[in-house]
Every structure is written in structure tokens, then in C-alpha cells.
C-alpha atoms as a PDB file:
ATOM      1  CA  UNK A   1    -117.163 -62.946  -2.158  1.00  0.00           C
ATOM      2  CA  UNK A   2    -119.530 -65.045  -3.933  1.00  0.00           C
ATOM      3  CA  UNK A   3    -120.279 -68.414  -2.789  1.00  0.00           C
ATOM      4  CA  UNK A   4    -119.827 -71.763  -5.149  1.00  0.00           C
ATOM      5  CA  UNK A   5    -122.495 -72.535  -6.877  1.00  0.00           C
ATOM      6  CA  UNK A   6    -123.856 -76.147  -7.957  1.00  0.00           C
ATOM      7  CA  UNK A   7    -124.196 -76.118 -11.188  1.00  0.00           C
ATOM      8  CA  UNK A   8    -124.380 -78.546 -14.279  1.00  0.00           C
ATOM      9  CA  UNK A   9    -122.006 -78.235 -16.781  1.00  0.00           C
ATOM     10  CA  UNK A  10    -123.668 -78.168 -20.600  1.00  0.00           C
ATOM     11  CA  UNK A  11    -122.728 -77.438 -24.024  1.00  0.00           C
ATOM     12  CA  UNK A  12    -123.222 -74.183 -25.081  1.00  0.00           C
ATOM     13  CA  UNK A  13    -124.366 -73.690 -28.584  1.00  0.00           C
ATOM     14  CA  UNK A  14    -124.169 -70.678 -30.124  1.00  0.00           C
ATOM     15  CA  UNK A  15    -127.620 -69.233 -29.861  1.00  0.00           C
ATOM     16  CA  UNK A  16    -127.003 -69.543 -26.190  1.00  0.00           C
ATOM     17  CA  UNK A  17    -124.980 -66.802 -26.437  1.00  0.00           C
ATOM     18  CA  UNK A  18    -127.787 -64.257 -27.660  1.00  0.00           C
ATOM     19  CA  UNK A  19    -130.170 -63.558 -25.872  1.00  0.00           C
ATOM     20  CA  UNK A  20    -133.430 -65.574 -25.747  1.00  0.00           C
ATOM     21  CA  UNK A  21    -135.930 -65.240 -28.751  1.00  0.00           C
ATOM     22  CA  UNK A  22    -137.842 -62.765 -28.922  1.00  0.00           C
ATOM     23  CA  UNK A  23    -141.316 -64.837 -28.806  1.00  0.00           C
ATOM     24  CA  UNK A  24    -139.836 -66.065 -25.519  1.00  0.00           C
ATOM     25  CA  UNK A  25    -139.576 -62.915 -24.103  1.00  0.00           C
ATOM     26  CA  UNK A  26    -142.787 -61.580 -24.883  1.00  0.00           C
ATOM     27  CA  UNK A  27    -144.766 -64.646 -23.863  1.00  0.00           C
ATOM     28  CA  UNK A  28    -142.493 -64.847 -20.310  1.00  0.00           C
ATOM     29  CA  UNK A  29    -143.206 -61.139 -20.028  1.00  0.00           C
ATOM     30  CA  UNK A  30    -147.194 -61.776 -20.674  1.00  0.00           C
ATOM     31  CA  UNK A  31    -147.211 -64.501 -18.210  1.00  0.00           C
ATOM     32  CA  UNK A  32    -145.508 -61.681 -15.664  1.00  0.00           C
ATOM     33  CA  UNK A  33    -147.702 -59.393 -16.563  1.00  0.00           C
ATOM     34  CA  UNK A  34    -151.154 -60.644 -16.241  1.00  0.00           C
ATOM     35  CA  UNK A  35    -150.572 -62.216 -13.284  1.00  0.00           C
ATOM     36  CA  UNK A  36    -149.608 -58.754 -11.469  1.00  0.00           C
ATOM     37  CA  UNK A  37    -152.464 -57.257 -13.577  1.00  0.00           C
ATOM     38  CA  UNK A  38    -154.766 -60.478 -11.906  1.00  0.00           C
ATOM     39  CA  UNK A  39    -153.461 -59.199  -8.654  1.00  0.00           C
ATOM     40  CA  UNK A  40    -153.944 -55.636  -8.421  1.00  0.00           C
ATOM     41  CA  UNK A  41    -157.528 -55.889 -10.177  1.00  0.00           C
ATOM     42  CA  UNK A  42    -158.115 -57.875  -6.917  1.00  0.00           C
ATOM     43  CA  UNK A  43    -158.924 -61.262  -9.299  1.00  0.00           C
ATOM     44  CA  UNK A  44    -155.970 -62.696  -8.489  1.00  0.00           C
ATOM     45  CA  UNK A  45    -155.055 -66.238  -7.156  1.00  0.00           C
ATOM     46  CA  UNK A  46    -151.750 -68.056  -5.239  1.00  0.00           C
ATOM     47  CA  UNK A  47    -151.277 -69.406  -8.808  1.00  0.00           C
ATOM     48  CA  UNK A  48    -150.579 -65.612  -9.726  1.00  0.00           C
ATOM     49  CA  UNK A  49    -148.247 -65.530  -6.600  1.00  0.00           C
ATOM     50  CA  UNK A  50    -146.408 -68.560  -7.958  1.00  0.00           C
ATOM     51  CA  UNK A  51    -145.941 -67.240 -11.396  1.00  0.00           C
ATOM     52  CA  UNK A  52    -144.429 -63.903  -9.725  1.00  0.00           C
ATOM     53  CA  UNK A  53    -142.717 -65.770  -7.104  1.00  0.00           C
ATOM     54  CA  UNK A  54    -140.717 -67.503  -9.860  1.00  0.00           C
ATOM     55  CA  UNK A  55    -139.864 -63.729 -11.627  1.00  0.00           C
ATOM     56  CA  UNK A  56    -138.936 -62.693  -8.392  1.00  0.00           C
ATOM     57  CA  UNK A  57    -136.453 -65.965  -8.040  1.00  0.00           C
ATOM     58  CA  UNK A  58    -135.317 -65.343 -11.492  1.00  0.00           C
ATOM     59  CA  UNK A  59    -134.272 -62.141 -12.114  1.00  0.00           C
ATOM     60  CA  UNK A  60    -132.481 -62.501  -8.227  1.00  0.00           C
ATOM     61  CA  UNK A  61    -130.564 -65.196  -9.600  1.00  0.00           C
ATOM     62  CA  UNK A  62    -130.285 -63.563 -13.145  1.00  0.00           C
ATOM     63  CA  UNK A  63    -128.511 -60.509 -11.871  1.00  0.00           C
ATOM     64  CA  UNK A  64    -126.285 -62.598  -9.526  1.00  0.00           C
ATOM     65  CA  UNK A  65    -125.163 -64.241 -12.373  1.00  0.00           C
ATOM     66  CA  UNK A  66    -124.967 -61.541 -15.177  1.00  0.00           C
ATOM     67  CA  UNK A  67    -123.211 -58.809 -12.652  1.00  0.00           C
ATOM     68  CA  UNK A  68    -121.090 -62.332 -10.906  1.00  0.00           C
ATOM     69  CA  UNK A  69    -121.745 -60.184  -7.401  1.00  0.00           C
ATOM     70  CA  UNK A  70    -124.654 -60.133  -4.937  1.00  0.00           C
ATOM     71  CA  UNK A  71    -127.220 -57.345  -6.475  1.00  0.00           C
ATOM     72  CA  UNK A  72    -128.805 -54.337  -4.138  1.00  0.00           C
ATOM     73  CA  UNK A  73    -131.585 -56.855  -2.010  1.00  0.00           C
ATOM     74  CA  UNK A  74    -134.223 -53.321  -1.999  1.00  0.00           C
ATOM     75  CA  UNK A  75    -136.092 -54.290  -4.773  1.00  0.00           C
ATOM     76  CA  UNK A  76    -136.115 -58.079  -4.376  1.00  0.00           C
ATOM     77  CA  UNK A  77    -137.302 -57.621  -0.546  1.00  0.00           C
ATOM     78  CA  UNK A  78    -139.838 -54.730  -1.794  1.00  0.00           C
ATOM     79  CA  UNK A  79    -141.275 -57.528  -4.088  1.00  0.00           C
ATOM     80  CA  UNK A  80    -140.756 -60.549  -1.533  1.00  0.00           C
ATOM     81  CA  UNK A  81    -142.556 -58.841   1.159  1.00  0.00           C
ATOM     82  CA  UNK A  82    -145.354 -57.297  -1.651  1.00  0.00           C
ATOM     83  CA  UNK A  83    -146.266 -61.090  -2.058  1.00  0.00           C
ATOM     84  CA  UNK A  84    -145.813 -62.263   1.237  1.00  0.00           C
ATOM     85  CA  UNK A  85    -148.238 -59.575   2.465  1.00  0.00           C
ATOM     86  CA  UNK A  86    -151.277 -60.636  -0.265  1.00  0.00           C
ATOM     87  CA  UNK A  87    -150.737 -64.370  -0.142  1.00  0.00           C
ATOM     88  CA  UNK A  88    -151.410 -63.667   3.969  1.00  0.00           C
ATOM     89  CA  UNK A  89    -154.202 -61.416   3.556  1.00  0.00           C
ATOM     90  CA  UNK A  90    -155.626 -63.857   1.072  1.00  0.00           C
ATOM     91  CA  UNK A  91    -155.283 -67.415   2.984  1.00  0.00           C
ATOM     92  CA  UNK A  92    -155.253 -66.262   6.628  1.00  0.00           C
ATOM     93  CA  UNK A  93    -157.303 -63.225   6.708  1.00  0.00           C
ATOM     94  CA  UNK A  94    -160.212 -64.210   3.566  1.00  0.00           C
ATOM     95  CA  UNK A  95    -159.228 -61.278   2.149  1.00  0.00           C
ATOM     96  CA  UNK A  96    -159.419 -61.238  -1.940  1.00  0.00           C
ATOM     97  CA  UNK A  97    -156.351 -61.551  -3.465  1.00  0.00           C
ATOM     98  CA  UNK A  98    -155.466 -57.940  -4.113  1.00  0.00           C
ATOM     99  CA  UNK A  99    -152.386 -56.098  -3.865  1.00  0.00           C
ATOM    100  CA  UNK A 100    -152.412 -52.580  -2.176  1.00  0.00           C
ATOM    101  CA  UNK A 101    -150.614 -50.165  -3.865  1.00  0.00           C
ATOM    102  CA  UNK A 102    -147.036 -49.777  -2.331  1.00  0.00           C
ATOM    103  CA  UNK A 103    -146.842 -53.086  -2.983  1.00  0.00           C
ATOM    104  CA  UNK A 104    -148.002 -53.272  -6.591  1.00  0.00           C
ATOM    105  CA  UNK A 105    -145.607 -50.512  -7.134  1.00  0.00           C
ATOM    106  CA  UNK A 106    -142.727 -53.265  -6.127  1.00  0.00           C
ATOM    107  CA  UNK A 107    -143.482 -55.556  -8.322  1.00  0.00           C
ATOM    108  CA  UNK A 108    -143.855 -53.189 -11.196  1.00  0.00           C
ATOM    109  CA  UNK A 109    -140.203 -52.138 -10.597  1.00  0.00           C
ATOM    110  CA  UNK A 110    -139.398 -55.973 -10.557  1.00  0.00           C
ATOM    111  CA  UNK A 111    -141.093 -56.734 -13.438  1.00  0.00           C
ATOM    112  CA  UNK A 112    -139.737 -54.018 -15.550  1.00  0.00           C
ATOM    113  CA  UNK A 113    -135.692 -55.185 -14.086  1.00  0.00           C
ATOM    114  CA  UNK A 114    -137.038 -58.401 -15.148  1.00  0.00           C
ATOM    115  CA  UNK A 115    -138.178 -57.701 -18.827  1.00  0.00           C
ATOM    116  CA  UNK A 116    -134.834 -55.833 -19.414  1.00  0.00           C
ATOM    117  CA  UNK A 117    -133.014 -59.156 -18.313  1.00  0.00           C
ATOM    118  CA  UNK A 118    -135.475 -61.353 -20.403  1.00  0.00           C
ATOM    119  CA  UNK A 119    -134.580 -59.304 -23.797  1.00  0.00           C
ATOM    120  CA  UNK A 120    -130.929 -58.215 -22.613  1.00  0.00           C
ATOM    121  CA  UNK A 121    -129.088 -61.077 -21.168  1.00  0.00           C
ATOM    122  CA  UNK A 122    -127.525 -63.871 -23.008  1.00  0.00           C
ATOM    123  CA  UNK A 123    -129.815 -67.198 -22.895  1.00  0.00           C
ATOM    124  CA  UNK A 124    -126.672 -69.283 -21.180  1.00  0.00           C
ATOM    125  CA  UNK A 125    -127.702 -66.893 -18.187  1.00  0.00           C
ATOM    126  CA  UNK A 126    -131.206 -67.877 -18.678  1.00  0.00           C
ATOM    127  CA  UNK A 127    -130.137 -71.398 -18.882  1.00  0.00           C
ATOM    128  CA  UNK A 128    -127.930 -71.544 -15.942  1.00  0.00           C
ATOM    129  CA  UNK A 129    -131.136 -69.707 -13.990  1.00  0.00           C
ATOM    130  CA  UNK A 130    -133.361 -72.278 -14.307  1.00  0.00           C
ATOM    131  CA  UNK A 131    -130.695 -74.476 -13.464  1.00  0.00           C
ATOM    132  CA  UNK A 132    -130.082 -73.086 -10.421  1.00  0.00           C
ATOM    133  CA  UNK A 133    -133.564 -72.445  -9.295  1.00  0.00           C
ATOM    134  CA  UNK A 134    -134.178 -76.329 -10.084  1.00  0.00           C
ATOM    135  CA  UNK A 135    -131.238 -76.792  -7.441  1.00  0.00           C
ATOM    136  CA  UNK A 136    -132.385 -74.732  -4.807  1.00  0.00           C
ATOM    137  CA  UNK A 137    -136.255 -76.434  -4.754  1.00  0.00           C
ATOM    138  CA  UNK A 138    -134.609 -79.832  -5.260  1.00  0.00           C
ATOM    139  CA  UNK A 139    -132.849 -78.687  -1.692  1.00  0.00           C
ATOM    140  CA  UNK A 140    -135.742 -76.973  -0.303  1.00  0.00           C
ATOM    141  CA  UNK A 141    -133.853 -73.615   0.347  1.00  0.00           C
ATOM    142  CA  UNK A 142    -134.351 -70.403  -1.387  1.00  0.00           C
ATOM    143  CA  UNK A 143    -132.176 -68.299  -3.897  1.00  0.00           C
ATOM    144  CA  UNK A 144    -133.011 -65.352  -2.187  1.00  0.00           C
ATOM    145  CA  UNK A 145    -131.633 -66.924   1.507  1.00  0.00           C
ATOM    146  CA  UNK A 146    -128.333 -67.012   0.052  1.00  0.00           C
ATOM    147  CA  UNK A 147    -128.588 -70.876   0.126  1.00  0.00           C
ATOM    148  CA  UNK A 148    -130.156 -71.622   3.692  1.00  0.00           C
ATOM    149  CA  UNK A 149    -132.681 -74.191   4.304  1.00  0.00           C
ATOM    150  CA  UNK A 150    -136.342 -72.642   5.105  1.00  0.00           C
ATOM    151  CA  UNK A 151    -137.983 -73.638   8.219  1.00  0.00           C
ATOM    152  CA  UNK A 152    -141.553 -75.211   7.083  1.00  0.00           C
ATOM    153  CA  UNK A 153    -143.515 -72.630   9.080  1.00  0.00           C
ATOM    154  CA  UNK A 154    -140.721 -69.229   7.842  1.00  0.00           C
ATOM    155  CA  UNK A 155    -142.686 -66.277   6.895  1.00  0.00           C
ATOM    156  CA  UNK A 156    -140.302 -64.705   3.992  1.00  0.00           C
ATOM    157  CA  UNK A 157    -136.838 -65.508   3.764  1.00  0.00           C
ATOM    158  CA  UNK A 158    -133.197 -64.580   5.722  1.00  0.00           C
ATOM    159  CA  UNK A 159    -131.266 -62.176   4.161  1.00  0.00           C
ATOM    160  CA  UNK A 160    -127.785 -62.329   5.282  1.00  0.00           C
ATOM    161  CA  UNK A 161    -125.685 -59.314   4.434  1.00  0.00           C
ATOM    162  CA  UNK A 162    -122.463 -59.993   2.475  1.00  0.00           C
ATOM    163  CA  UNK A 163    -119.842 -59.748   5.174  1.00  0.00           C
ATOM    164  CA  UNK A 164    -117.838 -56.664   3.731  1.00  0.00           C
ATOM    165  CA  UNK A 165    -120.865 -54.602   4.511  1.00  0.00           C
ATOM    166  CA  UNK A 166    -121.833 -56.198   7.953  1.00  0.00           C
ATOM    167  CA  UNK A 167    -118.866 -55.107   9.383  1.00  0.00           C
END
């Protein structure tokens, strides 16, 4: 069962209920793209990491709300951990900021989720993600810990299992 969700309620035009422009999707896919390209051409930067952070946040909370259940976690950890992993190589380690390939290979399987969302879903799902997402920072917790609070020093975030299937 789905948690409530904060939301804020807004008029919904009518373009709201087709999905976004096309321009919008291809410059939100570019964006995506170049910063995973940045990253596995070992050029890459924690601004790249933030940019695919926020596709990873997105298309979690995207498919939540499109499918109104709790999707498969696999592909959103795969890509979690993927960026975890370089953004500790990078700052802890000196390492370049460089994704290996397993991991490059789970964010390419995000991103291409993601681009069917961005030129798929309706834009009042769009909407309502950003919404969200500007909810969960304002609270310091993640979308992908089901609504938890982070600890400061957390390495990743808690996935709880719904409770039908941790039984």
C-alpha cells in the first residue's frame, strides 16, 4: 500500500495532460546523456553525478506515480550504487571520475527507462515529480528511502521492502 504523499494541489491545464514538448525532452535527455557520456570517458565531475542523481530521483518517483505502486528497486539500486561507487572513488580515493563498466551499463538502462518516461508520460506526472522531489530536499530525506530522513554521514540510501513481500 502506498504511502500519502505531500503534495500541492494545482490547476491542470490541458497541455498538462500530454506529455511534455518535445524540445523538453530532447534537451532533458541531452543533459542525461552527456553527463553519463562525461562519466564513462573518465572526464566527468560530481556536477555530472548531480545531474544523474536527479534522473535517477526522477524517473523513481515518475514510475511511482505513473504505475500508483512501488516499481521493481533493481534498476534504481543498480544506478544508485553505480554513482555511489564513482563519486567515492573520485573524492576519497583521487581517482578520476570514471565509471567502470557494470556500472555504466546501469545507468544506461536508467537512462533509456528515463527517456521513455520523458516522451511517454503525461506532463501533470512530470509536474507532480518535481513537486515531490522539491518536498523530499526541503525535508532532507530521499525519494528513493521511501520517505526516511538520511543520516549526514549515510553511504546510499535504505530501502525498505513493501511489507507484502517482507513477509
Amino acid at each position: 500500500m502506498r504511502k500519502a504523499k505531500a503534495t500541492i494541489k494545482r490547476h491542470v491545464n490541458k497541455s498538462d495532460l500530454l506529455p511534455l514538448a518535445p524540445a523538453r525532452v530532447r534537451a532533458l535527455s541531452v543533459q542525461y546523456h552527456m553527463a553519463l557520456a562525461a562519466l564513462r570517458g573518465g572526464y566527468g565531475s560530481n556536477a555530472n553525478i548531480g545531474v544523474l542523481t536527479g534522473a535517477l530521483y526522477m524517473a523513481y518517483v515518475l514510475e511511482c506515480n505513473h504505475n500508483e505502486t512501488r516499481p521493481d528497486p533493481a534498476i534504481f539500486r543498480a544506478a544508485d550504487s553505480a554513482l555511489w561507487n564513482c563519486h567515492e572513488r573520485a573524492t576519497e580515493h583521487g581517482a578520476p571520475w570514471k565509471l567502470e563498466r557494470g556500472e555504466s551499463d546501469a545507468l544506461c538502462a536508467l537512462l533509456a527507462l528515463h527517456d521513455m518516461q520523458l516522451a511517454s508520460y503525461r506532463a501533470v506526472y512530470y509536474i507532480a515529480g518535481i513537486q515531490e522531489l522539491h518536498i523530499a530536499l526541503a525535508r532532507d530525506c530521499s525519494p528513493l528511502a521511501d520517505g526516511h530522513v538520511l543520516q549526514k554521514d549515510s553511504r546510499g540510501f535504505q530501502w525498505n521492502e513493501p511489507a507484502e513481500q517482507a513477509a
